[in-house]
Protein backbone atom coordinates (compact mmCIF):
# COMPACT_ATOMS: atom_id res chain seq x y z
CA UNK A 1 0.00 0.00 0.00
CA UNK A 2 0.88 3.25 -0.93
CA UNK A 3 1.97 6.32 1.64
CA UNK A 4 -0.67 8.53 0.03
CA UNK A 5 -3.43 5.34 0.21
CA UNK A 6 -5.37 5.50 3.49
CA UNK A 7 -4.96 2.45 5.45
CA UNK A 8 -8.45 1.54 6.90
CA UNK A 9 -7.54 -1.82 8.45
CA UNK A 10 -6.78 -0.13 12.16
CA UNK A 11 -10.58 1.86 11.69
CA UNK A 12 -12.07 -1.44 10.81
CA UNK A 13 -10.86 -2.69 13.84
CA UNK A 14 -11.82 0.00 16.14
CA UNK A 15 -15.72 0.80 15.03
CA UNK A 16 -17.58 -0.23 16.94
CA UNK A 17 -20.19 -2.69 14.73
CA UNK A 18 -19.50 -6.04 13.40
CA UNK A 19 -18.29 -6.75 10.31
CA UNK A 20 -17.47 -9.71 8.90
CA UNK A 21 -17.26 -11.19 5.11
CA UNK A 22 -18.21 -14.59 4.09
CA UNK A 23 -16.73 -17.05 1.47
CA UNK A 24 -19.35 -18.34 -1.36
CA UNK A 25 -19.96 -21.34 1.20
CA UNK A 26 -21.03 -19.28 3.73
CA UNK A 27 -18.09 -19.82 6.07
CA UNK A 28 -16.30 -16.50 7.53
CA UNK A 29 -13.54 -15.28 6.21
CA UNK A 30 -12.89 -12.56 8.11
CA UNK A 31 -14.35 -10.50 11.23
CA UNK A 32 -13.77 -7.57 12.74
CA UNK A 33 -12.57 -7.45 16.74
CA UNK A 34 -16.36 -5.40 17.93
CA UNK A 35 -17.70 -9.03 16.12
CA UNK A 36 -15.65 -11.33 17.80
CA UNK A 37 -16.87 -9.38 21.30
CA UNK A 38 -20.24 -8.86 20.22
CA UNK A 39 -20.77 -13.05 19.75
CA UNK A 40 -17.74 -13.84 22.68
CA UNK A 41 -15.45 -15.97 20.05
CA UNK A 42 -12.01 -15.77 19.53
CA UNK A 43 -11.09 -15.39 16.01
CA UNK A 44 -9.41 -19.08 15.55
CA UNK A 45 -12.96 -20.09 16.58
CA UNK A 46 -15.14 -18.36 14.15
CA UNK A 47 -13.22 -18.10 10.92
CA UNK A 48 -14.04 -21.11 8.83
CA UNK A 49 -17.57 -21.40 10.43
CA UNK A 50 -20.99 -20.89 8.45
CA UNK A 51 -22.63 -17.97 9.55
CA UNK A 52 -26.11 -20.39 10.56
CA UNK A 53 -23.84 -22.01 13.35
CA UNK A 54 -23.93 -18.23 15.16
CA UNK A 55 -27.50 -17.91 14.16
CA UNK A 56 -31.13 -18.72 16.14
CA UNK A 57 -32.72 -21.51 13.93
CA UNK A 58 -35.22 -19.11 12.50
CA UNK A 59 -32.55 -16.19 11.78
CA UNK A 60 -30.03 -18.72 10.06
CA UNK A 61 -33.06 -19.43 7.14
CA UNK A 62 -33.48 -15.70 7.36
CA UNK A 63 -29.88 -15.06 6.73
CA UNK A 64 -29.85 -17.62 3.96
CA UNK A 65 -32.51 -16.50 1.78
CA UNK A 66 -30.75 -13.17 1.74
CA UNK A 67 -27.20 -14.49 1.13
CA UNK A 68 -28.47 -17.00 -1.90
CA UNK A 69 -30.22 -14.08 -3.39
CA UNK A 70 -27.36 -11.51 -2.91
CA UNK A 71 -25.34 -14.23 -4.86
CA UNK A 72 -27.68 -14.66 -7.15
CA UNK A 73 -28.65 -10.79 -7.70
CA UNK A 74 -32.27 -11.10 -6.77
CA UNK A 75 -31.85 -9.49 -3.23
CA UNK A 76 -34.18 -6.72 -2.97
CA UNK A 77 -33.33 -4.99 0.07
CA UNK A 78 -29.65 -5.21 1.55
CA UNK A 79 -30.88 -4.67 5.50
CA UNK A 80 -32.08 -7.78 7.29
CA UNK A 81 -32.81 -8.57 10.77
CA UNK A 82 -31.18 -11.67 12.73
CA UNK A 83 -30.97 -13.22 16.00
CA UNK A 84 -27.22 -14.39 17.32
CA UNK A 85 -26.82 -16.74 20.44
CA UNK A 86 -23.21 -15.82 21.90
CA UNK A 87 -21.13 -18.41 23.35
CA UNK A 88 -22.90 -17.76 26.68
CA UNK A 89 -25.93 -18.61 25.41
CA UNK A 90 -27.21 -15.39 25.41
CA UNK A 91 -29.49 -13.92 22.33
CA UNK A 92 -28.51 -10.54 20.09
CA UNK A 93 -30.22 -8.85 18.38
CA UNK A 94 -28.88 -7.67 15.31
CA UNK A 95 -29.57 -5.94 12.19
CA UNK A 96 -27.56 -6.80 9.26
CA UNK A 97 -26.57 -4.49 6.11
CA UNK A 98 -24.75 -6.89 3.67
CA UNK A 99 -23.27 -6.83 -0.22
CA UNK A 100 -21.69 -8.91 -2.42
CA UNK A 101 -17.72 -8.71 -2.50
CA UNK A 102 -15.76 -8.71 -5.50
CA UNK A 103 -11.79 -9.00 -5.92
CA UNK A 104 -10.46 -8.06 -9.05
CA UNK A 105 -13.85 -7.96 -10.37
CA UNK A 106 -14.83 -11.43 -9.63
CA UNK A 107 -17.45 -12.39 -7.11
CA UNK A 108 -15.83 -14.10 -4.06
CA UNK A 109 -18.04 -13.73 -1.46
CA UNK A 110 -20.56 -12.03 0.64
CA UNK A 111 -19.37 -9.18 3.25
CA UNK A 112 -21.67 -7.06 5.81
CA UNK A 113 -22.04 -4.92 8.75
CA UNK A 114 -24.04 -5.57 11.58
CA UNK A 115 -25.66 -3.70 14.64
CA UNK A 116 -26.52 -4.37 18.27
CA UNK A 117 -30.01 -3.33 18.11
CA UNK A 118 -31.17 -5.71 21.23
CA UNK A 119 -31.41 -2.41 23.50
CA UNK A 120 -34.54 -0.74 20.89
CA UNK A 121 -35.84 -4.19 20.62
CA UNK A 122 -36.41 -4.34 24.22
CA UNK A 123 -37.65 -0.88 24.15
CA UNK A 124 -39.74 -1.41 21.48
CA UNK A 125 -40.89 -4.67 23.63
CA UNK A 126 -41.99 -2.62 26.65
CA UNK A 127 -43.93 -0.13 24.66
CA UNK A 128 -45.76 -2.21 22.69
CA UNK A 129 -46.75 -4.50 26.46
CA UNK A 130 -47.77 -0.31 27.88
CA UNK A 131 -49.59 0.19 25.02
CA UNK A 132 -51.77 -3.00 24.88
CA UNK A 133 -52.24 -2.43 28.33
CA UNK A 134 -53.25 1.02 28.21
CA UNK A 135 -55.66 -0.52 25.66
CA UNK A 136 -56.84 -3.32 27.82
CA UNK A 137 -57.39 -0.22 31.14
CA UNK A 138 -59.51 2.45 28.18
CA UNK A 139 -61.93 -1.15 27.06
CA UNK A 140 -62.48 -1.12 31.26
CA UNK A 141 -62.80 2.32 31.50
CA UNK A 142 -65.40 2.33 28.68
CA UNK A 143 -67.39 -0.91 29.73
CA UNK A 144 -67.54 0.84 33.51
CA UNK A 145 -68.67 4.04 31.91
CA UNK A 146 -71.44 2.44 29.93
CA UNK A 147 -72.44 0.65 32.69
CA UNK A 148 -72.62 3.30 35.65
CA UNK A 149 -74.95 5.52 32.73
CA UNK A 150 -76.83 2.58 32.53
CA UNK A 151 -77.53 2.61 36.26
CA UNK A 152 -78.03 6.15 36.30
CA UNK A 153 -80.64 5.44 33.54
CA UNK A 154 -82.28 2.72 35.92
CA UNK A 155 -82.11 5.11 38.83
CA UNK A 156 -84.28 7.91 36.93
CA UNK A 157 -86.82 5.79 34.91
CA UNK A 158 -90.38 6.30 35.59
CA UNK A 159 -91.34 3.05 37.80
CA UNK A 160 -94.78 3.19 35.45
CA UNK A 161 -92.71 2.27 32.87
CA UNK A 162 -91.59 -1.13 33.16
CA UNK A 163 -90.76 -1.41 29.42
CA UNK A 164 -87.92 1.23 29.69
CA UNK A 165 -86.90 0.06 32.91
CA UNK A 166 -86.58 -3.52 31.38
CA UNK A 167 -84.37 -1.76 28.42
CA UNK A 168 -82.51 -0.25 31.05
CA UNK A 169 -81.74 -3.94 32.95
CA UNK A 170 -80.84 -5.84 30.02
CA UNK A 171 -78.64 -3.23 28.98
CA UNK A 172 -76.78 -3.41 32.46
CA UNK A 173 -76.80 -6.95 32.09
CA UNK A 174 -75.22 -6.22 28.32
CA UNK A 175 -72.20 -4.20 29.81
CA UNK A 176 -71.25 -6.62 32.55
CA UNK A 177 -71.60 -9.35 30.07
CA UNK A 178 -69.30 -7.27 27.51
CA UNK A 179 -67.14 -7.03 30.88
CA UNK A 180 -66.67 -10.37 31.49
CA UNK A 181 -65.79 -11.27 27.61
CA UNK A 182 -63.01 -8.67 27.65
CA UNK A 183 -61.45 -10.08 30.47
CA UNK A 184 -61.32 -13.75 29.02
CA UNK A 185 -60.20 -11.91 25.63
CA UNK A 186 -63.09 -12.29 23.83
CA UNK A 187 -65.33 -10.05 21.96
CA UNK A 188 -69.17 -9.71 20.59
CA UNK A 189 -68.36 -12.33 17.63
CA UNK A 190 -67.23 -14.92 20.22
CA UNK A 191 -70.39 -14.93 22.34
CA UNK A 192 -72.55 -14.86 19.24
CA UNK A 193 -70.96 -18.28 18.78
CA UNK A 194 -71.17 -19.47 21.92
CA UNK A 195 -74.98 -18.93 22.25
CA UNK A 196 -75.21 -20.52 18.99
CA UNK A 197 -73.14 -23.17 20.24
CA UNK A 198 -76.10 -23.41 22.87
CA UNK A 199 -78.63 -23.74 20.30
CA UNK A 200 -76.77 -26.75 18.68
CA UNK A 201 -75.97 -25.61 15.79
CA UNK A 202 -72.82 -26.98 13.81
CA UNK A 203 -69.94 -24.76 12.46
CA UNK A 204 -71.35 -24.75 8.70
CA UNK A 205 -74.95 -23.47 10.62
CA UNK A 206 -73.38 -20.85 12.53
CA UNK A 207 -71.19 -19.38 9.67
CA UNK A 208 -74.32 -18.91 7.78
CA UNK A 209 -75.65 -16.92 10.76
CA UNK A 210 -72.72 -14.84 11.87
CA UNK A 211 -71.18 -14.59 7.59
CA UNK A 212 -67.91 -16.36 8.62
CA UNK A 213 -66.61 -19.74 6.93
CA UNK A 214 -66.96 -22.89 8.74
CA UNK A 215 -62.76 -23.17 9.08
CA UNK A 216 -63.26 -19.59 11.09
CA UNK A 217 -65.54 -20.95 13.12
CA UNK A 218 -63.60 -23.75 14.19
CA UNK A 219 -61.18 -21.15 14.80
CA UNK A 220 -63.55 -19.48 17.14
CA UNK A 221 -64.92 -22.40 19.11
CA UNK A 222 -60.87 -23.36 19.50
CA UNK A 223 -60.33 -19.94 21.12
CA UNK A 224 -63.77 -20.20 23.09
CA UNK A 225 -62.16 -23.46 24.60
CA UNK A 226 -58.98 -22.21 25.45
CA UNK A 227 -60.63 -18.76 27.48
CA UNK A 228 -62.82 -20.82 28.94
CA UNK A 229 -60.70 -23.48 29.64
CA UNK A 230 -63.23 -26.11 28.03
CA UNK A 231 -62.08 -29.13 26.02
CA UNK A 232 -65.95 -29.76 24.52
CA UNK A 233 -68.19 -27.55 22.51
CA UNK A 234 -70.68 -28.76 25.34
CA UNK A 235 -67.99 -27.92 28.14
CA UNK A 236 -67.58 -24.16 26.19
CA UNK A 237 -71.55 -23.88 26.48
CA UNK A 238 -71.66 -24.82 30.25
CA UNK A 239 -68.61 -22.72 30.96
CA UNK A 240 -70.09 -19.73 29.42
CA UNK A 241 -73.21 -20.31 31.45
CA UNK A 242 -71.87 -20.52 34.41
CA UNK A 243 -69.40 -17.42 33.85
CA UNK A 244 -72.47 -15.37 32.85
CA UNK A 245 -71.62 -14.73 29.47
CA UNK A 246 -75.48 -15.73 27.93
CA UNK A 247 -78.12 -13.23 28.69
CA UNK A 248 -80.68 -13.92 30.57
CA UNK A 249 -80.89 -16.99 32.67
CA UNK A 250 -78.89 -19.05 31.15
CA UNK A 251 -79.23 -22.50 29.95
């Protein structure tokens, strides 16, 4: 190398990413000394390796698919992201920007840079569990708020009026019902199945009713068993009874 040519070997060495290049096998050829920290190898132990042995089961067919199209030329985005298991067992996450390497013109291999993103994917992982449950607190708000109006409606009704004061009851009954559901994870669709599961109708039958195909509906009456905690369609319907999730009496 020339003394006016830059020599970037020593700034390779010192970012603080990994990068790496791979051989047209897959195997490293070379990676940088933030790499070898970031996975906790030593560099006699990860040269000669395929990248999958580094790589969560999932990621390594991830990482594939983008390295056989990069050879090939049909890769459509160069950023990818991967999960790494150090030698301690312990899972990175990392996201990947990789390109083909040449020498001399000829292709010879794959080479990349990749990022420690595991500290925004944990972030990201505690604001998407705040927001669902911010979600999950504004459904109870709402359900309590339609039912205390409710009860303010049965309060004030005219006791002449039993008519209104029976619209007023079943829709009390209505919000502690809609209540209930949430809290198990179900919604409106779910107990329309279950009554009709009450009523004995099969999956094709019910579909018709609620305009969902009989595969959904199995789908349904799967997830009614799991809330529930019910291993029969009868069990699901006895459950729900007894959990108050029919209207009226029950069955």
């Amino acid at each position: 190398m020339g003394a006016s040519e830059p020599d970037y070997r020593e700034l390779v060495e010192r970012i603080g990413d990994m990068i790496y290049t791979l051989d047209l096998d897959g195997r490293f050829t070379y990676v940088n000394s933030s790499g070898l920290a970031l996975l906790g190898y030593e560099a006699s132990e990860l040269l000669g390796r395929h990248f999958a042995s580094v790589l969560t089961g999932q990621s390594a067919s991830v990482a594939a698919d983008h390295f056989a199209r990069g050879i090939d030329g049909t890769e459509s985005t160069p950023f990818f992201e991967v999960q790494s298991v150090r030698t301690d067992g312990r899972i990175v996450d990392l996201e990947v920007r990789a390109g083909n390497l040449y020498r001399e013109g000829r292709l010879v291999g794959r080479q990349g840079v990749a990022r420690d993103i595991s500290a925004l994917k944990a972030l990201q992982a505690q604001v998407a569990e705040k927001s669902e449950r911010l979600a999950l607190i504004e459904g109870q708000a709402r359900v309590a708020m339609d039912l205390y109006r409710r009860i303010a409606e049965l309060t004030l009704a005219t006791p002449a009026d039993p008519e209104a004061t029976d619209r007023v009851l079943r829709g009390v009954e209505d919000s502690l019902i809609r209540a209930s559901a949430e809290k198990l994870g179900l919604d409106q669709q779910d107990l329309a199945i279950a009554e009709l599961l009450a009523e004995g109708y099969s999956n094709a039958e019910i579909g018709a009713r609620v305009h969902l195909s009989p595969s959904t509906v199995k789908d349904r009456v799967s997830k009614l068993m799991r809330a529930l905690g019910a291993r029969s369609r009868a069990e699901v319907v006895a459950r729900a009874a007894r959990q108050g999730l029919f209207v009226g009496d029950g069955r």
